[in-house]
N, C-alpha and C. Protein backbone atom coordinates (compact mmCIF):
# COMPACT_ATOMS: atom_id res chain seq x y z
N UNK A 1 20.98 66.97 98.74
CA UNK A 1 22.18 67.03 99.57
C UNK A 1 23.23 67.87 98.86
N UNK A 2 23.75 68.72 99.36
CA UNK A 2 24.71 69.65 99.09
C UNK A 2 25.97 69.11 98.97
N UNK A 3 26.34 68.87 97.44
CA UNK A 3 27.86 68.34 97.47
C UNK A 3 29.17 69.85 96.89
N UNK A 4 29.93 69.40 97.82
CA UNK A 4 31.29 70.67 97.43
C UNK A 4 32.29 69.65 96.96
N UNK A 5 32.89 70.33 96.36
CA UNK A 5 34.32 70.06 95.66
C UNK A 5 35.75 69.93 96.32
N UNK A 6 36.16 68.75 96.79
CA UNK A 6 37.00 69.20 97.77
C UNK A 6 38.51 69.39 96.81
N UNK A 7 39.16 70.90 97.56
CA UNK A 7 40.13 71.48 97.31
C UNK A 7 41.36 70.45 97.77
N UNK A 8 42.49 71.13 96.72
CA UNK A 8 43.63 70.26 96.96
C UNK A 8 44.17 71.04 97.86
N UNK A 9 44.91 70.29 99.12
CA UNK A 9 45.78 70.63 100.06
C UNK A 9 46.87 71.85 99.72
N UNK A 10 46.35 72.83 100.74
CA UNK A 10 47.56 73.52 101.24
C UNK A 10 47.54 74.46 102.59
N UNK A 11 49.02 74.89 102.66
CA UNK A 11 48.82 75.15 103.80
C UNK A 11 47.60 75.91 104.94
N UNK A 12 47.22 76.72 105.69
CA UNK A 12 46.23 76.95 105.94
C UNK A 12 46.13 77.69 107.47
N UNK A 13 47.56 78.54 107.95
CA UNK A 13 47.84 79.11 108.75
C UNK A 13 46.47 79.78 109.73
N UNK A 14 45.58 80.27 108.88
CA UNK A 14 44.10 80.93 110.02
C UNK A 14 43.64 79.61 110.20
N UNK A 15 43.51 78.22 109.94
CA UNK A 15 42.93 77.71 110.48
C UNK A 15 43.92 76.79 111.34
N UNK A 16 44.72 76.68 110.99
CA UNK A 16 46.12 76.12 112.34
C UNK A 16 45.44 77.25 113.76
N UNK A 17 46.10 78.67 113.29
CA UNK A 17 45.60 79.42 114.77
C UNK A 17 44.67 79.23 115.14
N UNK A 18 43.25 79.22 114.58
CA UNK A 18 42.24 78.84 115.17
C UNK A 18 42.21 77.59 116.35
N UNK A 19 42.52 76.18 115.76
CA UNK A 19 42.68 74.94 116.13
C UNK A 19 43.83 74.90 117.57
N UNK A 20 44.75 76.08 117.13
CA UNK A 20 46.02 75.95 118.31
C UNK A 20 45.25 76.81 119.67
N UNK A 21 44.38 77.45 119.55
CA UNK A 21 43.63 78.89 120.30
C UNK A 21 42.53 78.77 120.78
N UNK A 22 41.53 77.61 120.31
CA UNK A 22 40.65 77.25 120.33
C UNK A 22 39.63 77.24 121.58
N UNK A 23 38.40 77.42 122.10
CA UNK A 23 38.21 77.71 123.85
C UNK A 23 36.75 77.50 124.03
N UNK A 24 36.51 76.30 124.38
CA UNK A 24 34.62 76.45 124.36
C UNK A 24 34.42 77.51 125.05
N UNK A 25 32.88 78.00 125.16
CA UNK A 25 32.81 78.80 126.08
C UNK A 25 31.64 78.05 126.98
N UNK A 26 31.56 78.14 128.06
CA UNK A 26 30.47 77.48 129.15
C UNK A 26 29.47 78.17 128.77
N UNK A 27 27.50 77.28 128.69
CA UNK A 27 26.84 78.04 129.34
C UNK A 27 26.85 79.37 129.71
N UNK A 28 27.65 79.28 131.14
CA UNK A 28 27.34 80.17 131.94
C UNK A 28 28.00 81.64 131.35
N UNK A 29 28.70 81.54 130.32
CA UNK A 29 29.47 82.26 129.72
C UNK A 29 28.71 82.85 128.23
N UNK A 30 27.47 82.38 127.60
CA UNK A 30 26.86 82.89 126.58
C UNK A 30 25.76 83.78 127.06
N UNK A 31 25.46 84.11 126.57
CA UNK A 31 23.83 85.08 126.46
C UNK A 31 23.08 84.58 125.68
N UNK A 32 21.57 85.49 125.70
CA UNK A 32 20.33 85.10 125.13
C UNK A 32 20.50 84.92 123.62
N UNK A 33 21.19 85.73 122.84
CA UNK A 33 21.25 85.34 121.09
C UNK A 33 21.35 84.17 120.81
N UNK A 34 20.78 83.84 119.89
CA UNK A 34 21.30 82.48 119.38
C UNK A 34 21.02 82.80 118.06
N UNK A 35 21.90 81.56 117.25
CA UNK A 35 22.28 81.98 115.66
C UNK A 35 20.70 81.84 114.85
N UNK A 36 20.64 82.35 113.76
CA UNK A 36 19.47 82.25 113.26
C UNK A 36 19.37 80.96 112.39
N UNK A 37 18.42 80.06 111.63
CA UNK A 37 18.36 78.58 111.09
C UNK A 37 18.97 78.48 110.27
N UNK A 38 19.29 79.36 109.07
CA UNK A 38 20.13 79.62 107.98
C UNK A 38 22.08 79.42 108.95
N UNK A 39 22.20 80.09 109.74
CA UNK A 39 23.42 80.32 110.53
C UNK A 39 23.94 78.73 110.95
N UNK A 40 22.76 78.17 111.26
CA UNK A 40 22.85 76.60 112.06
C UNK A 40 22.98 75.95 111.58
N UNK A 41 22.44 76.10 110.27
CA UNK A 41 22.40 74.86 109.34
C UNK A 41 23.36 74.77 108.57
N UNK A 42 24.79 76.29 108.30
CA UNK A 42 25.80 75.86 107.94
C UNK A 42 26.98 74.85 108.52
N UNK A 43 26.38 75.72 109.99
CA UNK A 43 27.25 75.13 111.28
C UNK A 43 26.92 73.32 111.43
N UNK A 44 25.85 72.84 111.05
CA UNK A 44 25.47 71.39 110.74
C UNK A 44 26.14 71.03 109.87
N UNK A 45 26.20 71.60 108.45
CA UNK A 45 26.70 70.95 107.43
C UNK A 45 28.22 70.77 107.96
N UNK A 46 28.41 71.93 108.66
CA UNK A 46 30.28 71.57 108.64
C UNK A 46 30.47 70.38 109.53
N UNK A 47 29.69 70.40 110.72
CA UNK A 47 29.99 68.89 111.59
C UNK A 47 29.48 67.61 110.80
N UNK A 48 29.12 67.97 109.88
CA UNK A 48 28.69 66.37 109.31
C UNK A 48 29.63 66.02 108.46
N UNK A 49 31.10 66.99 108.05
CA UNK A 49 31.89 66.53 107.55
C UNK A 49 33.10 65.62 108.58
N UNK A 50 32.53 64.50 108.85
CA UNK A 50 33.58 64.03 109.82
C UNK A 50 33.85 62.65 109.27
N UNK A 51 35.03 62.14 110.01
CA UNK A 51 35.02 60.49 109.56
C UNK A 51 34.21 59.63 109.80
N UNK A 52 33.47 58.55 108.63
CA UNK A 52 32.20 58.20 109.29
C UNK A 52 32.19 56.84 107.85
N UNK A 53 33.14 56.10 108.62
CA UNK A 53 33.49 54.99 107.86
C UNK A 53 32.17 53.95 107.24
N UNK A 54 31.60 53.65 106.43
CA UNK A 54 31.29 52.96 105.83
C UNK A 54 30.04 53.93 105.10
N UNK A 55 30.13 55.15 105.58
CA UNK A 55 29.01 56.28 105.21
C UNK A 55 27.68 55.80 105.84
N UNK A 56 27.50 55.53 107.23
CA UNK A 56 26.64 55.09 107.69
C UNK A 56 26.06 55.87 107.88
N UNK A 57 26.80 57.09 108.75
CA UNK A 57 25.37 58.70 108.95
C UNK A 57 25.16 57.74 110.85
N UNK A 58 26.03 57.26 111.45
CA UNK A 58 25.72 57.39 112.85
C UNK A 58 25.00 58.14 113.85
N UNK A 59 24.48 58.96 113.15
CA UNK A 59 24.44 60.41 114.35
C UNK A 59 23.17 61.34 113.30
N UNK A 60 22.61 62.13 114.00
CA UNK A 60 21.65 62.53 113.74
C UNK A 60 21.62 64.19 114.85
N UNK A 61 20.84 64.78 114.15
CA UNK A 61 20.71 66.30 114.93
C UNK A 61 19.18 66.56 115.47
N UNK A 62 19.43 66.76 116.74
CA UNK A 62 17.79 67.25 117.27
C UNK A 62 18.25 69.00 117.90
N UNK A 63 17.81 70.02 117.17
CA UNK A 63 17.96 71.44 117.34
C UNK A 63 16.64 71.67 118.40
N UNK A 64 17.14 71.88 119.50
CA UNK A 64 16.30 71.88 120.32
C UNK A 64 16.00 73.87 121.28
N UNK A 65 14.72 74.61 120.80
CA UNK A 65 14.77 75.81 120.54
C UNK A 65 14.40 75.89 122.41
N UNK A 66 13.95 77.57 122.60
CA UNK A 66 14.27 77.74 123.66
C UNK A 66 13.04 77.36 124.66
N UNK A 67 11.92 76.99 124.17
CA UNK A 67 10.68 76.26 124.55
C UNK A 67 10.85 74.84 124.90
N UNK A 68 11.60 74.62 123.74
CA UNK A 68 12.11 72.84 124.17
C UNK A 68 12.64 72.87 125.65
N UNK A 69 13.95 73.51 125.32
CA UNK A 69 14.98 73.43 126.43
C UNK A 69 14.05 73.75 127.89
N UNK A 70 13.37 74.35 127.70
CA UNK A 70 12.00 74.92 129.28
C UNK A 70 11.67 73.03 129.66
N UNK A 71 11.06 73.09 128.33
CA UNK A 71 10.36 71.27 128.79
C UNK A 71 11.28 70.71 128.90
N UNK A 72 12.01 70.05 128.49
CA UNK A 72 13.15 69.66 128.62
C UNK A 72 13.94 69.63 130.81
N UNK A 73 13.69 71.10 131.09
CA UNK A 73 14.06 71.10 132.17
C UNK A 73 13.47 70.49 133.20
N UNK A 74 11.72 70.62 132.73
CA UNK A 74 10.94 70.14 133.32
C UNK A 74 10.68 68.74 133.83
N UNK A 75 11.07 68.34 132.54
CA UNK A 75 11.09 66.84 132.47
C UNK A 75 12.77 65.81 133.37
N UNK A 76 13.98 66.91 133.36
CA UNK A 76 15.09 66.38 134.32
C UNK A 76 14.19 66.66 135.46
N UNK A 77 13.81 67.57 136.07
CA UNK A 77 13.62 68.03 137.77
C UNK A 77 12.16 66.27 137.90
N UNK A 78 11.50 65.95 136.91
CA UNK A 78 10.68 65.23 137.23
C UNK A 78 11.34 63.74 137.78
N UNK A 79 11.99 63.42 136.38
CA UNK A 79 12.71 62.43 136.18
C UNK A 79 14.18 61.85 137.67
N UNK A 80 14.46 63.20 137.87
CA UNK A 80 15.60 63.55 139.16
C UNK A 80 14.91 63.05 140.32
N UNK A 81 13.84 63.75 140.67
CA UNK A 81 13.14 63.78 141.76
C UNK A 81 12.52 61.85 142.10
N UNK A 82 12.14 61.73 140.65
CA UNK A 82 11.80 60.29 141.17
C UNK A 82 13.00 59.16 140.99
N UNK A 83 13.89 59.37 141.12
CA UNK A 83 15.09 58.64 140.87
C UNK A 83 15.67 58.89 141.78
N UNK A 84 16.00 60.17 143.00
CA UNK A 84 16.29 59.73 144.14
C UNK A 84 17.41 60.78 143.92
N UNK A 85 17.71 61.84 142.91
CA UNK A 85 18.46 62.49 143.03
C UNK A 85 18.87 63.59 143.35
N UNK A 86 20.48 63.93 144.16
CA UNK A 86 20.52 65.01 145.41
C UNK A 86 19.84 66.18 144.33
N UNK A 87 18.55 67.17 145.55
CA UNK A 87 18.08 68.26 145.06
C UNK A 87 19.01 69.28 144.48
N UNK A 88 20.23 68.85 144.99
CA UNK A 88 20.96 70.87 144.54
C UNK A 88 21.68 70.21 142.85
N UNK A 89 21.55 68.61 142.57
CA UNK A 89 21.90 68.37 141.27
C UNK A 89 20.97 68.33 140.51
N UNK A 90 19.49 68.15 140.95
CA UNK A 90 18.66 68.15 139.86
C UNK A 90 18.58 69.93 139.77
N UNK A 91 18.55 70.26 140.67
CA UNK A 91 18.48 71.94 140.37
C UNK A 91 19.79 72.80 139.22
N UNK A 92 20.51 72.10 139.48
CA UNK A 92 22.12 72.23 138.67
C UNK A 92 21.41 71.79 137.23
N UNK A 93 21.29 70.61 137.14
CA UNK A 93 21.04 69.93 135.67
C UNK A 93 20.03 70.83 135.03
N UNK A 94 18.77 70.69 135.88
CA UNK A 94 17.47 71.64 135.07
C UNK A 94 17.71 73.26 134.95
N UNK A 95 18.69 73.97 135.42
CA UNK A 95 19.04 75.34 135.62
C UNK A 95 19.74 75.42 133.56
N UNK A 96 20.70 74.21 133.60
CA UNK A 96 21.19 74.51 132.34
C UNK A 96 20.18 74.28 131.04
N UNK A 97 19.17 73.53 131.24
CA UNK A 97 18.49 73.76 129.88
C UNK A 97 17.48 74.42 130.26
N UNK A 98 17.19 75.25 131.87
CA UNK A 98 16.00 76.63 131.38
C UNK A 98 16.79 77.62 130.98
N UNK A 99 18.32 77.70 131.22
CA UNK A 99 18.51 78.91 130.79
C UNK A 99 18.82 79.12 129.48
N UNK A 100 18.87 77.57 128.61
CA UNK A 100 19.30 78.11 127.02
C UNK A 100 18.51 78.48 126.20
N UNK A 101 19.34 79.24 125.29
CA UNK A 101 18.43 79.31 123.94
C UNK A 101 18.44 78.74 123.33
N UNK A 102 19.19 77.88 122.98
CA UNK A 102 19.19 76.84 122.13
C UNK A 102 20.58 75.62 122.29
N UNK A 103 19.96 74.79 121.70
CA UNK A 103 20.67 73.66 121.98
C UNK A 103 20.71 72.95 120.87
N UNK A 104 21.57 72.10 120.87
CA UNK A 104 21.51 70.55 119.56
C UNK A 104 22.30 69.31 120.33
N UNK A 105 20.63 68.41 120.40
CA UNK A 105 21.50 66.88 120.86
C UNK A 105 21.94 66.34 119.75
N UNK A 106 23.18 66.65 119.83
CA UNK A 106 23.92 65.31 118.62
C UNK A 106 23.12 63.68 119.50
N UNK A 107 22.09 62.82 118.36
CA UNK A 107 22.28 61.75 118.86
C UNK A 107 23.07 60.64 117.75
N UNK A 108 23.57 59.53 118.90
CA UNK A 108 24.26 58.72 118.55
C UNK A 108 23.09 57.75 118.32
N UNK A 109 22.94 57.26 117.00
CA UNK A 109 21.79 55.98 115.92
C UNK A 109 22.29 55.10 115.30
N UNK A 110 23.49 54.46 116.43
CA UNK A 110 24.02 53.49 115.27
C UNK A 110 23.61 52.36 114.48
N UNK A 111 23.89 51.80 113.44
CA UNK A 111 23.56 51.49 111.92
C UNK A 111 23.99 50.16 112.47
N UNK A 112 22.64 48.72 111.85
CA UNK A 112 23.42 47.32 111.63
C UNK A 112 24.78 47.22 110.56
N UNK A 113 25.56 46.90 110.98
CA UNK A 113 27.04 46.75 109.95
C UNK A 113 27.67 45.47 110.83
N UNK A 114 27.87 44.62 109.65
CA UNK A 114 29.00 43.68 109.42
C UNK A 114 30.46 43.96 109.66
N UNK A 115 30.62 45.20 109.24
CA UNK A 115 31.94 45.81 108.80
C UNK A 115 32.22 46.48 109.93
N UNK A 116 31.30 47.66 110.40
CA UNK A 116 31.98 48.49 111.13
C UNK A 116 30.94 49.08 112.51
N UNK A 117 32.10 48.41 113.53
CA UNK A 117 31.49 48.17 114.87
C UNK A 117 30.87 49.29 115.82
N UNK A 118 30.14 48.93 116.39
CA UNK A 118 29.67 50.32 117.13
C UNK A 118 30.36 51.39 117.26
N UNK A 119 31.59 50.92 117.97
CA UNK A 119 32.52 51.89 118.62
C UNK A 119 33.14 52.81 117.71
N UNK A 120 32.74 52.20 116.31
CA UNK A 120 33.90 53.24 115.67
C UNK A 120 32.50 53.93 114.75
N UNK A 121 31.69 53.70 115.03
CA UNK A 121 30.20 54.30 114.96
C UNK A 121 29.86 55.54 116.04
N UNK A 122 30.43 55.45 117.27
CA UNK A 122 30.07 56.08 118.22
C UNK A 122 30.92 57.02 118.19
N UNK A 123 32.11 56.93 117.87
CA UNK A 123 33.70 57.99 117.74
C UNK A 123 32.76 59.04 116.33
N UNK A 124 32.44 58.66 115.83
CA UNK A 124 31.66 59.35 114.87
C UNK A 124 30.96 60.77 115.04
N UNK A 125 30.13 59.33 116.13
CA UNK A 125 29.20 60.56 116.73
C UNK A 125 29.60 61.80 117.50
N UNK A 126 31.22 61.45 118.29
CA UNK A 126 32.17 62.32 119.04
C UNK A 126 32.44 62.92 118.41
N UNK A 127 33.10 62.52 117.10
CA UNK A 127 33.45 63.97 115.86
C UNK A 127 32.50 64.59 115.66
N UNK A 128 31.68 64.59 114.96
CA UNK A 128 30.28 65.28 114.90
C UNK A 128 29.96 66.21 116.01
N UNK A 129 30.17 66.17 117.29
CA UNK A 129 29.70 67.08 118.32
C UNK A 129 30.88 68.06 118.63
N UNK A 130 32.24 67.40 118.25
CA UNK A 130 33.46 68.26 118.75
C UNK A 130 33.39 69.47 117.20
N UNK A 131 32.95 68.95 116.07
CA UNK A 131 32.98 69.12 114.56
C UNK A 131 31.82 70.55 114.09
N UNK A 132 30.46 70.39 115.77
CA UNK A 132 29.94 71.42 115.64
C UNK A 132 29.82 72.29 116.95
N UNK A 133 30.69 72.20 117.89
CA UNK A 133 31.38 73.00 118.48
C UNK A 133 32.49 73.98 118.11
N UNK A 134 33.73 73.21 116.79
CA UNK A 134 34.52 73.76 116.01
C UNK A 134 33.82 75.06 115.46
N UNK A 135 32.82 74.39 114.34
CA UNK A 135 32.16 75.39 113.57
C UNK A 135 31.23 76.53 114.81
N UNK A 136 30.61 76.28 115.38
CA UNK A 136 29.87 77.63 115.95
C UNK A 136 31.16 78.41 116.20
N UNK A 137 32.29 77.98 116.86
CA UNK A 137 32.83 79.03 117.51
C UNK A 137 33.76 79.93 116.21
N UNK A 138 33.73 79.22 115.05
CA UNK A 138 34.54 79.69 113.97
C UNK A 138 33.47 80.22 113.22
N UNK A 139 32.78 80.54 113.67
CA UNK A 139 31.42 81.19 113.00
C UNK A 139 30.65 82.30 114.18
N UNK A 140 32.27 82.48 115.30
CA UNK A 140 31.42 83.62 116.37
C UNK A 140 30.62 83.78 117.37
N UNK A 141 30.19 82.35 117.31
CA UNK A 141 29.17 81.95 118.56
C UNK A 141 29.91 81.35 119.39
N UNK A 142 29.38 81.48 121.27
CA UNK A 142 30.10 80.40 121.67
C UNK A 142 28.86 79.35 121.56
N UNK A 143 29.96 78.37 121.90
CA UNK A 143 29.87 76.67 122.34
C UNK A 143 30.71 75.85 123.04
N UNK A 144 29.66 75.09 123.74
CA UNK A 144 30.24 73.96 124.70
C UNK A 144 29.33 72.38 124.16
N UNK A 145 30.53 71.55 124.52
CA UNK A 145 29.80 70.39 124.60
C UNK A 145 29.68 69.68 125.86
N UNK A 146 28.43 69.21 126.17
CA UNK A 146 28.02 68.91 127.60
C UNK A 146 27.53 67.22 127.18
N UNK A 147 27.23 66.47 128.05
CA UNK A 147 26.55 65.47 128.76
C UNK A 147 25.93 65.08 129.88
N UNK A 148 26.40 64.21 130.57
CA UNK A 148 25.85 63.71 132.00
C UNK A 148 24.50 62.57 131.39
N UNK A 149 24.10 62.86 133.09
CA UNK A 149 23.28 61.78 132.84
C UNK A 149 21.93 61.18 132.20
N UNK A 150 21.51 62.79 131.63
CA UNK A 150 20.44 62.30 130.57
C UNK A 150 20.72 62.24 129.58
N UNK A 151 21.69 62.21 129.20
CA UNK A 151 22.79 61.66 127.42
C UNK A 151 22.10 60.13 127.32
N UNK A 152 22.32 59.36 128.39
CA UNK A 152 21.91 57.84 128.32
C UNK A 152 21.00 57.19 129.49
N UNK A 153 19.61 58.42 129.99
CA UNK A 153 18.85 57.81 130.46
C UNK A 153 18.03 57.43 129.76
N UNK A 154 17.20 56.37 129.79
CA UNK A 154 16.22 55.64 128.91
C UNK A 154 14.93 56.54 129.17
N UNK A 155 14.37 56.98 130.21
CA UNK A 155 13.42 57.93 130.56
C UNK A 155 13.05 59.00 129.98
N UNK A 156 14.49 59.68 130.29
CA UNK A 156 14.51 60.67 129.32
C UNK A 156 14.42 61.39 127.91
N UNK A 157 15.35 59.92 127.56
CA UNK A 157 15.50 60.17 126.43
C UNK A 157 13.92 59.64 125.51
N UNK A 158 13.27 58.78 126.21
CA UNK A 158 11.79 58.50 125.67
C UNK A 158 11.08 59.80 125.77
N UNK A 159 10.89 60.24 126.86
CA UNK A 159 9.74 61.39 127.55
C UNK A 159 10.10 62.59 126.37
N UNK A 160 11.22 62.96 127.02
CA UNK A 160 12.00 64.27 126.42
C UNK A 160 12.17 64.39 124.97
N UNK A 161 13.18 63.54 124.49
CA UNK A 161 13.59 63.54 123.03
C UNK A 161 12.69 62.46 121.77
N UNK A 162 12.27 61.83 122.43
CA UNK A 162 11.31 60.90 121.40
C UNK A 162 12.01 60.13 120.75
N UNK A 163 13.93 59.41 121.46
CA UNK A 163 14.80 58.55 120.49
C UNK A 163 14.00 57.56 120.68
N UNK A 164 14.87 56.87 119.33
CA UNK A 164 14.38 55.51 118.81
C UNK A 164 15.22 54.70 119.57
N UNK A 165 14.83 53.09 120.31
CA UNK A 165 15.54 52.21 120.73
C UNK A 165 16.73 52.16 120.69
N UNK A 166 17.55 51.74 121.15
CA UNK A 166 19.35 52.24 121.08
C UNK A 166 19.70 53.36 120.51
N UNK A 167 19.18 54.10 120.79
CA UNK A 167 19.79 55.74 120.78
C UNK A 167 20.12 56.00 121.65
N UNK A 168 21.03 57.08 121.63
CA UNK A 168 21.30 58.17 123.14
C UNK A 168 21.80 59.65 122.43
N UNK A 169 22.41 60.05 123.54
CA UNK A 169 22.71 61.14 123.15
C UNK A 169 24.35 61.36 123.12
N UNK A 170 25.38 61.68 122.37
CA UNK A 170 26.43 61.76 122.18
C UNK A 170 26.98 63.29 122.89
N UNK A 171 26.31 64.28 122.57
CA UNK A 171 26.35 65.52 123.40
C UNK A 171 25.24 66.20 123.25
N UNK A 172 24.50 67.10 124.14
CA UNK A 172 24.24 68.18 124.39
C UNK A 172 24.85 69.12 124.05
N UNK A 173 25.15 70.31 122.78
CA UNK A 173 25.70 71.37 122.09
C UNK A 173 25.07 72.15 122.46
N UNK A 174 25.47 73.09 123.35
CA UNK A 174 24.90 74.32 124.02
C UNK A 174 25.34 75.66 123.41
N UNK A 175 25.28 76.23 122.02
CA UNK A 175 25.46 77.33 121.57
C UNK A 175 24.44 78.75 121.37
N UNK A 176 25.34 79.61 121.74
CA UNK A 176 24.87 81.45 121.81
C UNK A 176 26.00 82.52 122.05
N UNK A 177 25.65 83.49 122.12
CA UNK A 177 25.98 84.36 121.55
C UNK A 177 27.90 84.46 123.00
N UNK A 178 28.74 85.00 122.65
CA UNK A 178 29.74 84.67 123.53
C UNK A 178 29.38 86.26 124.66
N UNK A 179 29.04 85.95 125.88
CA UNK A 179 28.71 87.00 126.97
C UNK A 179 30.06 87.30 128.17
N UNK A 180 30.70 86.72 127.81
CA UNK A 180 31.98 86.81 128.60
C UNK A 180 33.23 86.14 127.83
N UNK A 181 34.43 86.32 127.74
CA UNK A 181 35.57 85.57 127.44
C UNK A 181 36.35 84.59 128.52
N UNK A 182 36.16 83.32 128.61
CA UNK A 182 36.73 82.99 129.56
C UNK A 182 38.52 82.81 129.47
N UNK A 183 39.06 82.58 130.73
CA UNK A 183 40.79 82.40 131.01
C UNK A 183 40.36 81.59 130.18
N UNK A 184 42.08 80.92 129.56
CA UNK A 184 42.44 79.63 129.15
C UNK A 184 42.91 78.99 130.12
N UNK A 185 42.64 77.67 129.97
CA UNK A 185 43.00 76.36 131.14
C UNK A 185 44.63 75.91 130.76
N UNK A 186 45.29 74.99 131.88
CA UNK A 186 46.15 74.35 131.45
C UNK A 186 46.10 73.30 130.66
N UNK A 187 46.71 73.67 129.30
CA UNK A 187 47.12 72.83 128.38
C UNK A 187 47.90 71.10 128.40
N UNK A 188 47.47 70.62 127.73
CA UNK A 188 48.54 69.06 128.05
C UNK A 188 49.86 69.41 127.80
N UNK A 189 51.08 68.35 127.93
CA UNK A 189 52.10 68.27 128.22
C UNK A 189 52.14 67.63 127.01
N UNK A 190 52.68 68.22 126.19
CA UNK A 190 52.56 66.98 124.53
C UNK A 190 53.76 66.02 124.69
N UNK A 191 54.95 67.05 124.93
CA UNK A 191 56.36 65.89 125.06
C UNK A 191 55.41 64.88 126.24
N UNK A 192 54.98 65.01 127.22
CA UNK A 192 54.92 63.78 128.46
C UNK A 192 53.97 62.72 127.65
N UNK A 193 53.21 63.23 126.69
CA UNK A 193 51.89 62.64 126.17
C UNK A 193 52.14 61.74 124.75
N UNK A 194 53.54 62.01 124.46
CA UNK A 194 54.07 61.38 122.99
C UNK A 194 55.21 60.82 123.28
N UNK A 195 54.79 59.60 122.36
CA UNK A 195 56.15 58.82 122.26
C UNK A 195 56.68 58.50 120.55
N UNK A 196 57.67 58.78 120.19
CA UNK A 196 58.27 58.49 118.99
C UNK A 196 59.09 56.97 118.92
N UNK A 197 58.26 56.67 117.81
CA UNK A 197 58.63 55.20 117.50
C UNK A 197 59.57 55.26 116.19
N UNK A 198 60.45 55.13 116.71
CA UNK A 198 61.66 55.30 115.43
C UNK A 198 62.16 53.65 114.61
N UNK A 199 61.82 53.04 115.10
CA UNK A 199 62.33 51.64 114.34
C UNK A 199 61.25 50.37 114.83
């Protein structure tokens, strides 16, 4: 395991702009490149630096290449179809993993603990997926983080991914190469969204 030295605090202006500027990009918005294993596996190491209280390791990475993502599709349109679901959504769902090149299910594996409860086991797993969305795109690639409903089908996630009993999936990380720039959206309202507690 690769240990670094962590630096003492200071300021850090390119990565403020980054963080203030910040813009997944959709799917529908990457192309065929995708980063090479050396490229990914930095982009891993950086999302695994997240808060992850008792050092449990909640979360786990399945890099899923562009063969997967084919089966993968195969296996929603199956799974859809016998579950009763509208055709133009299973066609929607299975459209996004034939068209990737690559993918990473962050899954969520949470750990028996005394101490520290699922939930703050599962927020984990949320850092971790927002943590390697950060890094691809600060490393040039886009990325999005996705879900729905095979994040936590039991079917699926048996057939498809091969999780272990209480697993799921925390996100679907859909990263490649950036094929368009999208607008920026409207931003929150921070004054409406904060309150200052002065005494």
């Amino acid at each position: 395991m690769m240990s670094v030295e962590t630096p003492p605090l200071s300021p850090n202006p390119e990565a403020m702009d980054f963080l203030l500027t910040r813009r997944s990009r959709p799917p529908r918005m990457q192309g065929g490149a995708v980063p090479d294993r050396e490229t990914l596996k930095t982009m891993l190491t950086a999302a695994a630096r997240v808060p992850d209280h008792g050092k449990l390791e909640p979360w786990r990475f399945l890099v899923l290449d562009r063969a997967a993502c084919a089966r993968l599709a195969d296996i929603t349109r199956q799974i859809g179809t016998d579950t009763g679901l509208a055709p133009e959504r299973i066609e929607k769902d299975a459209t996004g993993f034939a068209e990737a090149g690559l993918i990473v299910a962050v899954v969520f594996s949470p750990k028996p603990s005394d101490k520290i409860p699922e939930r703050e086991q599962l927020m984990s797993a949320a850092a971790a997926c927002l943590s390697l969305v950060n890094a691809a795109l600060a490393s040039g690639w886009g990325a999005c983080w996705l879900t729905g409903w095979r994040a936590t089908d039991a079917d699926f996630l048996t057939r498809g991914l091969d999780l272990f009993p209480g697993e799921s999936v925390a996100g679907f990380i859909h990263i490649g190469e950036e094929a368009r720039v999208p607008p920026d959206r409207p931003r929150p309202d921070i004054d409406a969204l904060t309150s200052w507690i002065t005494t």
